[in-house]
N, C-alpha and C. Protein backbone atom coordinates (compact mmCIF):
# COMPACT_ATOMS: atom_id res chain seq x y z
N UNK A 1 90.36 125.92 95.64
CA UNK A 1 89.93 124.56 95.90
C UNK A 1 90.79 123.56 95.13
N UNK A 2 90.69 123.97 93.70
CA UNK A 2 92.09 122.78 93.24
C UNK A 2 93.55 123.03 93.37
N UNK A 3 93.57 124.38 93.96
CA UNK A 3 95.26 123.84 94.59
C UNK A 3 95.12 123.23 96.16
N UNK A 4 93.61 123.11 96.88
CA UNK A 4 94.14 122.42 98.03
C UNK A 4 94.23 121.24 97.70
N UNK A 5 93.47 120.63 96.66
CA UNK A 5 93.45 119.10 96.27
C UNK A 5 95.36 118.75 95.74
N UNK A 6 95.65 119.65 94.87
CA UNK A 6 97.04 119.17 94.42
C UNK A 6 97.88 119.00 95.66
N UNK A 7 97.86 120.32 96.96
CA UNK A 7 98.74 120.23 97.61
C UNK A 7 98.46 118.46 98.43
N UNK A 8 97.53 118.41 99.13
CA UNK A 8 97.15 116.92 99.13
C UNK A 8 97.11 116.33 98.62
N UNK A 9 97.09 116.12 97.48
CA UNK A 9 97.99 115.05 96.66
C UNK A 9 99.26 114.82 97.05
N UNK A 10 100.00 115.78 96.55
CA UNK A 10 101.44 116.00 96.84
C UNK A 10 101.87 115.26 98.34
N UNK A 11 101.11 115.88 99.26
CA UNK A 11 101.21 115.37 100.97
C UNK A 11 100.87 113.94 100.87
N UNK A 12 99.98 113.31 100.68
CA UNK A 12 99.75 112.26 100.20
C UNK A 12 100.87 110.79 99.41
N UNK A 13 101.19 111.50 98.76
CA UNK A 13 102.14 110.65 97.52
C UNK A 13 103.35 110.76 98.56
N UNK A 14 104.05 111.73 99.11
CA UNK A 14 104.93 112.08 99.81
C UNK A 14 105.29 110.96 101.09
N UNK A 15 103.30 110.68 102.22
CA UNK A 15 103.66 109.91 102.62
C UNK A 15 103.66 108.49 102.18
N UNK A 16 103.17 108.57 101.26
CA UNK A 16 102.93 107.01 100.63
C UNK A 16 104.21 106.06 100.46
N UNK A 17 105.12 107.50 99.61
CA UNK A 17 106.74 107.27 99.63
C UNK A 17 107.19 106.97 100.85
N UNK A 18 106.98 107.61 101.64
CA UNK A 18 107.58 107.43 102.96
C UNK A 18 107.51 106.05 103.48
N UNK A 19 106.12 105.53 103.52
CA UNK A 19 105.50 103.83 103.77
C UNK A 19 106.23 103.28 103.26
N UNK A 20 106.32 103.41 102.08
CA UNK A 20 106.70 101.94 101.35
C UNK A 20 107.95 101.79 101.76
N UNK A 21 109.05 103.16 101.92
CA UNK A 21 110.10 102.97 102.44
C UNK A 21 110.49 102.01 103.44
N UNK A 22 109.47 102.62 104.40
CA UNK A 22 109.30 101.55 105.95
C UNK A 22 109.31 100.55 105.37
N UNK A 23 108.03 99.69 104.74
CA UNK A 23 107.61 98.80 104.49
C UNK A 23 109.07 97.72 104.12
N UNK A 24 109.64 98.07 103.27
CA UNK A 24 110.95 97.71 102.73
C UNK A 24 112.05 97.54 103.62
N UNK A 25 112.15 98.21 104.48
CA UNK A 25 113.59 98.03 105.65
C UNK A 25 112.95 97.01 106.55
N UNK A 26 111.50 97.04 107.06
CA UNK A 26 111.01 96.02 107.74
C UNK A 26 110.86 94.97 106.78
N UNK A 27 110.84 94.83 105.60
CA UNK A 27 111.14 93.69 104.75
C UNK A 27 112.36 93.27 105.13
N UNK A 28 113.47 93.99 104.51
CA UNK A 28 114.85 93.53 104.87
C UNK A 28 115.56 92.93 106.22
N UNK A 29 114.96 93.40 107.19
CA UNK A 29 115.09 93.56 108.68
C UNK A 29 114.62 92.09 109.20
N UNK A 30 113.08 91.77 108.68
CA UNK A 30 112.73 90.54 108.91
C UNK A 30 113.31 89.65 108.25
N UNK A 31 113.81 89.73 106.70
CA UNK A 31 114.23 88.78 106.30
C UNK A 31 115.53 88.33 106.67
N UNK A 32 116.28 89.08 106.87
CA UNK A 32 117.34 88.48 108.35
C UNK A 32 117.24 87.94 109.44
N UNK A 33 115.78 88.55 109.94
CA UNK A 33 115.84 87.65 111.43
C UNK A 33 115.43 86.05 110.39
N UNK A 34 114.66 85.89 109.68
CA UNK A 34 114.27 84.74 109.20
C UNK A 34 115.63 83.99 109.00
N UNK A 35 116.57 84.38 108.18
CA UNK A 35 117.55 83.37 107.96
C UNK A 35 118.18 83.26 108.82
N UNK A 36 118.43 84.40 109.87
CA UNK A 36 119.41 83.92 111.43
C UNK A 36 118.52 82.78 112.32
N UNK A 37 117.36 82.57 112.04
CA UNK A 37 116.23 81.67 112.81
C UNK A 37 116.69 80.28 111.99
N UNK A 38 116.70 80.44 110.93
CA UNK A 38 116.76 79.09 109.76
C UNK A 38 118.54 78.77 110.41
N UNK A 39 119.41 79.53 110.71
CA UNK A 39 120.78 79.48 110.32
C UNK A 39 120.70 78.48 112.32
N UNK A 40 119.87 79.28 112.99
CA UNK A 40 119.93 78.75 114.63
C UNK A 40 119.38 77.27 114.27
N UNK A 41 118.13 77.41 113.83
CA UNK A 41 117.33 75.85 113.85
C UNK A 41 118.90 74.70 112.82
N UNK A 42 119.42 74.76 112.07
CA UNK A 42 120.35 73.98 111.29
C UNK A 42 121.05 73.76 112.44
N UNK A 43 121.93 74.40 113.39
CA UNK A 43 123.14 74.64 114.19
C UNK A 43 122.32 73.80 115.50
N UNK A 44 121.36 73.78 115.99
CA UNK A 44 120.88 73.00 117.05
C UNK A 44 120.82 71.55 115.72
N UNK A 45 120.09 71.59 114.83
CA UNK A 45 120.49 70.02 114.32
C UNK A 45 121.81 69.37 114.44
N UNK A 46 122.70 70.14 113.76
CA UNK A 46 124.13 69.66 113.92
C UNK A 46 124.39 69.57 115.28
N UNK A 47 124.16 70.37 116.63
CA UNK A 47 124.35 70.13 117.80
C UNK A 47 124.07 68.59 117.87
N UNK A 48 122.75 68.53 118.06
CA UNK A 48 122.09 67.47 118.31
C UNK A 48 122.64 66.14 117.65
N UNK A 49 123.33 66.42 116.34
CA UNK A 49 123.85 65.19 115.91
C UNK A 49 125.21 65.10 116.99
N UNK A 50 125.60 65.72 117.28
CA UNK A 50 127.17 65.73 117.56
C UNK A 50 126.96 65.11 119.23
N UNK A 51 125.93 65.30 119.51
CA UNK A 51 125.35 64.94 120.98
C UNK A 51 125.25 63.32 120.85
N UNK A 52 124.30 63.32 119.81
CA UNK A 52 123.88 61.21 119.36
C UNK A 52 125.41 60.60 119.48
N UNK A 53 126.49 61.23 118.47
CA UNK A 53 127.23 60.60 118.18
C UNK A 53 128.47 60.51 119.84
N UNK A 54 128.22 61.47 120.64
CA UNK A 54 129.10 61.42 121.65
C UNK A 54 128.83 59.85 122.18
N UNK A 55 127.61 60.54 122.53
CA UNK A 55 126.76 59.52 123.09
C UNK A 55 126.96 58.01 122.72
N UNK A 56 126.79 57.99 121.77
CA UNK A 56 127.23 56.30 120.77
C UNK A 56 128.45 55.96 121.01
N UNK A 57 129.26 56.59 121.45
CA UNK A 57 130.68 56.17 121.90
C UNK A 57 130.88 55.46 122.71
């Protein structure tokens, strides 16, 4: 009985490791799409200025 508990432990901790792993690349993963979103929204501003200013011509 207490080596089935250790081995589940072990299985346990194992996937836990495994999660957090995930957890972390989908950290990293999103936090790129975030700044390619931040980097698009800036680049339509500057569009948009470059549009006013045609325009004003």
């Amino acid at each position: 009985m207490q080596l089935e508990y250790r081995v589940l432990a072990r299985l346990l901790a194992r996937q836990v490791a495994e999660l957090e792993e995930e957890v972390e690349k989908l950290r990293r993963k999103w936090g790129r799409v975030a700044g390619a979103t931040d980097d698009l929204e800036e680049a339509k501003r500057e569009l948009q200025a470059l549009k006013n200013r045609l325009e004003s011509l």
